[in-house]
N, C-alpha and C. Protein backbone atom coordinates (compact mmCIF):
# COMPACT_ATOMS: atom_id res chain seq x y z
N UNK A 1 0.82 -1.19 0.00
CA UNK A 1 0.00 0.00 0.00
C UNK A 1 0.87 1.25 0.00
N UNK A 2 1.75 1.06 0.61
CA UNK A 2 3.00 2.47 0.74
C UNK A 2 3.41 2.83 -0.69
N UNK A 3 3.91 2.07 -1.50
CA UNK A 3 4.45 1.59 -3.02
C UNK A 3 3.40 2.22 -3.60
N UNK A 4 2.09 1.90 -3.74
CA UNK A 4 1.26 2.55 -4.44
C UNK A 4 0.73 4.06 -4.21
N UNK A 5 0.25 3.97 -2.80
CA UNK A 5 0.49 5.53 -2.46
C UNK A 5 1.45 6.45 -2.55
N UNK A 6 2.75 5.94 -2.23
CA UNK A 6 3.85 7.18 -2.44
C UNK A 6 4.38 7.36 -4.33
N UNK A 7 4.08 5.99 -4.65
CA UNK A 7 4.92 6.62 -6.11
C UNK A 7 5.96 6.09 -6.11
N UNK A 8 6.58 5.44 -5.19
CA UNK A 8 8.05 4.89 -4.75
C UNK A 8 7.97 3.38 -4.29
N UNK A 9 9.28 2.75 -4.28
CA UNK A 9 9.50 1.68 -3.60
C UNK A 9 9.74 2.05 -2.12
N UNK A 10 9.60 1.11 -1.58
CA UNK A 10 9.72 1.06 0.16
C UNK A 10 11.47 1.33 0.15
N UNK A 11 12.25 2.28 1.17
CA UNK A 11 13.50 2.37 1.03
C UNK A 11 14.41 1.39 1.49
N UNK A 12 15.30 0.87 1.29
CA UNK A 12 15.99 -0.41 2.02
C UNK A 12 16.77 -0.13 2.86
N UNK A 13 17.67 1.88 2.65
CA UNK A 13 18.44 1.68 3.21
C UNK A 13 18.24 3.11 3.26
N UNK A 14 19.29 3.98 4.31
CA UNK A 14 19.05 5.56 4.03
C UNK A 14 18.71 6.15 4.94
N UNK A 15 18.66 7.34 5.19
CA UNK A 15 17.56 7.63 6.12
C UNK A 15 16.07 7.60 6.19
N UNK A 16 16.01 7.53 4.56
CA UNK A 16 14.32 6.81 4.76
C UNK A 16 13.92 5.87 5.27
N UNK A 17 14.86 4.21 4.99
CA UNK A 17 14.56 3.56 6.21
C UNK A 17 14.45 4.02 7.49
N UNK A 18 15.77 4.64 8.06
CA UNK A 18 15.84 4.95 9.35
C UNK A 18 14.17 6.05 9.95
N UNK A 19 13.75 6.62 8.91
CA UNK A 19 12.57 7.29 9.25
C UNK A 19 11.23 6.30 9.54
N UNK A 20 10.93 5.50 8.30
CA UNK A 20 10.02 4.30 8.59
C UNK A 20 10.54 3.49 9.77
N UNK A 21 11.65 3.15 10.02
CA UNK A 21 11.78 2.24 11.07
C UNK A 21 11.21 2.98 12.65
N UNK A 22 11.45 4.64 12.37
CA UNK A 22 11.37 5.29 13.68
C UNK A 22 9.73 5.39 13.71
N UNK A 23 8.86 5.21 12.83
CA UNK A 23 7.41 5.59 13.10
C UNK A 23 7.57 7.07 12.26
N UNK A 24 8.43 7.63 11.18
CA UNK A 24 8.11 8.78 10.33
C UNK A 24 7.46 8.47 9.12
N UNK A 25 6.83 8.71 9.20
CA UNK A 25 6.28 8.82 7.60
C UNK A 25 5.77 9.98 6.48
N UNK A 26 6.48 9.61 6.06
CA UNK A 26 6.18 11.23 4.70
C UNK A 26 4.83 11.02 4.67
N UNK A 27 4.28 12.45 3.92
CA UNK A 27 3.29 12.38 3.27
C UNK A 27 2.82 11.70 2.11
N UNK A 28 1.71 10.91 2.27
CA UNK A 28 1.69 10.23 0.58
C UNK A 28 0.48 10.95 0.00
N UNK A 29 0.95 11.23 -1.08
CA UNK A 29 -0.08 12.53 -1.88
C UNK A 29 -0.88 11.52 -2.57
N UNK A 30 -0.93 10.65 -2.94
CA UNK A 30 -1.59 9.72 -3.92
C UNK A 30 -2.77 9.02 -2.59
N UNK A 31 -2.38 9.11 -0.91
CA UNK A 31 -3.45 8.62 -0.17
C UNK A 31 -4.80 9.59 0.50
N UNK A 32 -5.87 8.90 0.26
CA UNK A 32 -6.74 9.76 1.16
C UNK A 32 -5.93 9.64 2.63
N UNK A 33 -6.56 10.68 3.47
CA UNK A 33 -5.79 10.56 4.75
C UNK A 33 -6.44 9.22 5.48
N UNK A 34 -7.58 8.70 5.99
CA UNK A 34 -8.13 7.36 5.96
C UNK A 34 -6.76 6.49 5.88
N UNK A 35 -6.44 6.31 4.34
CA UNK A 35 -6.02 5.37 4.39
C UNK A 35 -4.41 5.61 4.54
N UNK A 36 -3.68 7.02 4.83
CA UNK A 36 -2.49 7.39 5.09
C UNK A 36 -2.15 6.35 6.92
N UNK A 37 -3.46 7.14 7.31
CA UNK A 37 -3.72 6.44 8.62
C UNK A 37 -3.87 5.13 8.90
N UNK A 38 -4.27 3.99 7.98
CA UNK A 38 -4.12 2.39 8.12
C UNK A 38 -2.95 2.29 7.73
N UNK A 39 -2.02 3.08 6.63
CA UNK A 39 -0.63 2.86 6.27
C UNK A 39 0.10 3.14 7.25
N UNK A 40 0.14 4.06 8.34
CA UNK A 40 0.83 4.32 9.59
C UNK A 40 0.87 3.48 10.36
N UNK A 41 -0.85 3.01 10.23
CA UNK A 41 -0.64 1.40 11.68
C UNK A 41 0.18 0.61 11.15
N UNK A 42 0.13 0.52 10.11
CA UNK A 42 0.47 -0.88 9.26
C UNK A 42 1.91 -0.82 9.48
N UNK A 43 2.84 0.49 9.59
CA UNK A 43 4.23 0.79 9.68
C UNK A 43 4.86 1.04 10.91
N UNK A 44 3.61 0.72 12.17
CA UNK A 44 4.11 1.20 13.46
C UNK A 44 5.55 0.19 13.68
N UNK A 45 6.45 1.17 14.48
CA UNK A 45 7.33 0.20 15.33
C UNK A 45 7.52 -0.57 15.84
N UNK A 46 6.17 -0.52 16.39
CA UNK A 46 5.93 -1.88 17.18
C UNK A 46 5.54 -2.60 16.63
N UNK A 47 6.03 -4.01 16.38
CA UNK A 47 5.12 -5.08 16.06
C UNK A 47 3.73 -5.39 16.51
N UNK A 48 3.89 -5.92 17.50
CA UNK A 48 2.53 -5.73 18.26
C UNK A 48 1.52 -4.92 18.55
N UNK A 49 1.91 -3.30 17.85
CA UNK A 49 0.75 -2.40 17.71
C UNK A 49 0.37 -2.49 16.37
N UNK A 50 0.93 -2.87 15.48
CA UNK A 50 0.30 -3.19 13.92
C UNK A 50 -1.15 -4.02 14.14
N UNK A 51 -1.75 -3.17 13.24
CA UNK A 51 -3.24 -4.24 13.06
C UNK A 51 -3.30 -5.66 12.18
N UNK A 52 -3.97 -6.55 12.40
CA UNK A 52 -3.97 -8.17 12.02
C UNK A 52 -4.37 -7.83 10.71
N UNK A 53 -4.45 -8.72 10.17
CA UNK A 53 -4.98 -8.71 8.60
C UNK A 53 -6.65 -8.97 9.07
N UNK A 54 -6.83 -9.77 9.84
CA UNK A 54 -8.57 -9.68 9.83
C UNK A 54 -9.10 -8.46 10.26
N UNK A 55 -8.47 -7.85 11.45
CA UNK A 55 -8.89 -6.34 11.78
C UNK A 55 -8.71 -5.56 10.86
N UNK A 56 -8.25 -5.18 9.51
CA UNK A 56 -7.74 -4.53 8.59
C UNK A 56 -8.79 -5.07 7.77
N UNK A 57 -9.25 -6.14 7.72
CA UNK A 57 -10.87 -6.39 6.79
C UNK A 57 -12.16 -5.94 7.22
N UNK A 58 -11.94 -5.65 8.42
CA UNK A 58 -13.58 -4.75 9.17
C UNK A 58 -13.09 -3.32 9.02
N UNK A 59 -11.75 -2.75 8.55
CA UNK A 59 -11.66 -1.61 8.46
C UNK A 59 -12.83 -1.24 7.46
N UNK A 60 -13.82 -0.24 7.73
CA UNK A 60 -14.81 0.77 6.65
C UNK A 60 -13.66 1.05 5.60
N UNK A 61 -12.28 1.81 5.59
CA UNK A 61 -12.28 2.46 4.87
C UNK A 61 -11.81 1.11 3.21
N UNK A 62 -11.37 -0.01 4.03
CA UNK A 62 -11.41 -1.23 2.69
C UNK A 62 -11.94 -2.14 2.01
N UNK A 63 -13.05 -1.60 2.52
CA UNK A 63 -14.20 -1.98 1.67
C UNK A 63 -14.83 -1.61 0.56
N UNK A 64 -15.31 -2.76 -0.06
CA UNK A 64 -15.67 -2.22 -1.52
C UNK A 64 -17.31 -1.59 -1.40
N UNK A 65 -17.16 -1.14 -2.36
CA UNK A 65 -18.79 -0.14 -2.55
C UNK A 65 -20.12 -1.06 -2.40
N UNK A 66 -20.23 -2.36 -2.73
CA UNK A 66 -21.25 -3.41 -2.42
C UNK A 66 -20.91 -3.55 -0.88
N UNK A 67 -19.95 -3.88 -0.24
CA UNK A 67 -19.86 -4.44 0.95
C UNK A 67 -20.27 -3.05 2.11
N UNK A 68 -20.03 -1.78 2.05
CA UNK A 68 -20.41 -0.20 2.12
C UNK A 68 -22.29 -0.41 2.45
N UNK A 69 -22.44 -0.78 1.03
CA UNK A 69 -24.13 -0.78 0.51
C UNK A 69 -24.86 -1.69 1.46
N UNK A 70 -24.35 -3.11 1.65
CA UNK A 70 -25.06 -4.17 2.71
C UNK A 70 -24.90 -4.03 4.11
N UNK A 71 -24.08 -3.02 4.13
CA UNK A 71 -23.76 -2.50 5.73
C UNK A 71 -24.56 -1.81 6.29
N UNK A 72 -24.89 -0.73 5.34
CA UNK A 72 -26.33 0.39 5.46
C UNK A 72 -27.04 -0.29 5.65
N UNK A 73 -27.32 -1.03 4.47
CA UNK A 73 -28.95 -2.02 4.77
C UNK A 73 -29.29 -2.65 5.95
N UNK A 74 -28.41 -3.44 6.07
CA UNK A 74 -28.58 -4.06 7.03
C UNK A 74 -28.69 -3.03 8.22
N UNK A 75 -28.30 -1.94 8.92
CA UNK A 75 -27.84 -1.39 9.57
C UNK A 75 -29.66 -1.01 9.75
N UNK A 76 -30.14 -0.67 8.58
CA UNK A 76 -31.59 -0.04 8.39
C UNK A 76 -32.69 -1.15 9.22
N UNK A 77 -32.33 -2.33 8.42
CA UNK A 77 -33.27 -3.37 9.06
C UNK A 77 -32.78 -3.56 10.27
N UNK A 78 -32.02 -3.30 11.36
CA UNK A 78 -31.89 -3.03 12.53
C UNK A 78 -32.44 -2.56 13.22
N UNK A 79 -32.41 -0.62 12.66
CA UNK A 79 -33.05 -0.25 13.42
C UNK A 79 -34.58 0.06 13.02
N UNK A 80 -35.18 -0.65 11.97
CA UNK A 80 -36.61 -0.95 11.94
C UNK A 80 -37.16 -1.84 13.07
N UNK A 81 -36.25 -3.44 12.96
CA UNK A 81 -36.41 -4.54 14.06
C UNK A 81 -36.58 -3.42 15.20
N UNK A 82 -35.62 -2.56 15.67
CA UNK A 82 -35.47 -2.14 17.15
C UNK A 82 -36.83 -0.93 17.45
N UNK A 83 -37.34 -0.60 16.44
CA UNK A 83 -38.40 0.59 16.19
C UNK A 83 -39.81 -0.27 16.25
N UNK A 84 -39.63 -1.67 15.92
CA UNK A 84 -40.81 -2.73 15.99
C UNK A 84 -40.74 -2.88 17.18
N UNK A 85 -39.35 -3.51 17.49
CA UNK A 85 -39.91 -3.42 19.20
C UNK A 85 -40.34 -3.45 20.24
N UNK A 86 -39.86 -1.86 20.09
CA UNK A 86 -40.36 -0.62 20.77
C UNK A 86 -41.66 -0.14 20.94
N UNK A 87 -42.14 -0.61 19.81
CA UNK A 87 -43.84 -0.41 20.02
C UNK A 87 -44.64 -0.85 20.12
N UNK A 88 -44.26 -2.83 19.95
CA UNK A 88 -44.66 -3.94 20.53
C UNK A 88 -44.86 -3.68 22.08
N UNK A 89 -43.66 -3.22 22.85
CA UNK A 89 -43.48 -3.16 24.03
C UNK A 89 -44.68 -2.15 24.65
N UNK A 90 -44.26 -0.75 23.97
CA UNK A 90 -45.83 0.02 24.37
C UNK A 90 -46.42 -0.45 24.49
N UNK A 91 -47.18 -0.98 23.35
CA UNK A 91 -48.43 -1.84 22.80
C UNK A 91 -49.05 -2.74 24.30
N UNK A 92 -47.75 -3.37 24.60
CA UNK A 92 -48.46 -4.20 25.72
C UNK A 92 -48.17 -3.92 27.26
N UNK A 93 -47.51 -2.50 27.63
CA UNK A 93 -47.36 -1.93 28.24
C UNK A 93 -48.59 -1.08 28.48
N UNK A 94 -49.57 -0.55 27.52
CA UNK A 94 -50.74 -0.26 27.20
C UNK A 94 -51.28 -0.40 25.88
N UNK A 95 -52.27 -1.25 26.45
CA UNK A 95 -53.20 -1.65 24.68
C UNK A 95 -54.05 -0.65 24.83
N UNK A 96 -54.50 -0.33 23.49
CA UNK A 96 -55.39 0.71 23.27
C UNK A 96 -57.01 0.32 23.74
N UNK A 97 -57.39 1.15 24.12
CA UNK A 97 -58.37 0.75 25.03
C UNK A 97 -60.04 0.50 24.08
N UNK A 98 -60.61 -0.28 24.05
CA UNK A 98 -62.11 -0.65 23.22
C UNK A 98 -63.10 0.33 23.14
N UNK A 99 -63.36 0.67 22.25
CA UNK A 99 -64.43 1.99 22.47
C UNK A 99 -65.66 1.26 21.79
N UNK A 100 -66.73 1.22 22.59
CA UNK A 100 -68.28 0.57 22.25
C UNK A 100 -68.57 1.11 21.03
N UNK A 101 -69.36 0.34 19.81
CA UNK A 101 -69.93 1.45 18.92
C UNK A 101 -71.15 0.77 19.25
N UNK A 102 -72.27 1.52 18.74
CA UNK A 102 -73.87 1.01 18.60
C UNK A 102 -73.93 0.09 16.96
N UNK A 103 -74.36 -0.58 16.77
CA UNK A 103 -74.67 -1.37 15.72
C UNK A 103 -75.72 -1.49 15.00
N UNK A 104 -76.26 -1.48 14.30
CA UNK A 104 -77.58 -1.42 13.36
C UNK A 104 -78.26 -0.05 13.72
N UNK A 105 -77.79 1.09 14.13
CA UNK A 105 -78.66 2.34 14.45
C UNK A 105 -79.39 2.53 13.56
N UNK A 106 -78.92 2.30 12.36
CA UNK A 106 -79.90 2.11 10.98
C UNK A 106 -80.00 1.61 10.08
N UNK A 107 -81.25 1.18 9.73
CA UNK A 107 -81.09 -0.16 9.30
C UNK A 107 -81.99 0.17 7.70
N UNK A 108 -81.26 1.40 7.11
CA UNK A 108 -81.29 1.91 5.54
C UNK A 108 -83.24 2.25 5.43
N UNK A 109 -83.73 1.53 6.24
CA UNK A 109 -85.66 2.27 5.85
C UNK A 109 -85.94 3.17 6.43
N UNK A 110 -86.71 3.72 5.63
CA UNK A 110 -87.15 5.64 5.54
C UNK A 110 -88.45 5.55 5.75
């Protein structure tokens, strides 16, 4: 991802290594910042603060535009389920109460 964002190969040796190795990183003009920012984790010093490759697949920002789209959706039928509910619960928290009507008051003859 660095390679493609910067325009460059990764440095082997130099002080550019010595900068990537320290946690510096240039600017990459070719990255949204999003993803400047997964390229930073991805380059931390620490081993163990780098993100996994599966945590790097729930990242939002690497996802494709279908996988974006079923996220919403789904996200929608959520909070419909949670809006059903909610008013199930009213509902039987208080049912609406029976109001009498009269029946045959008229019976259409004049």
């Amino acid at each position: 991802m660095f390679e493609v964002c910067s325009g460059s190969e990764l440095p082997i040796d130099g002080q550019g290594w010595h900068n990537l190795r320290d946690g510096l990183l240039s600017a990459l003009p070719q990255a949204p910042l999003e993803i400047y920012g997964i390229i930073k984790d991805m380059m931390n010093p620490e081993p163990v603060l780098r993100p996994s490759a599966s945590s790097l697949l729930q990242r939002r920002q690497l996802l494709s535009e279908e996988q974006k789209k079923l996220i919403l959706e789904q996200n929608k039928v959520r909070e419909a389920n949670l809006a059903l509910k909610h008013q199930e619960a009213r509902y039987l928290q208080s049912p609406p109460k029976k109001i009498l009507m009269r029946s045959h008051t008229w019976n259409g003859a004049r």
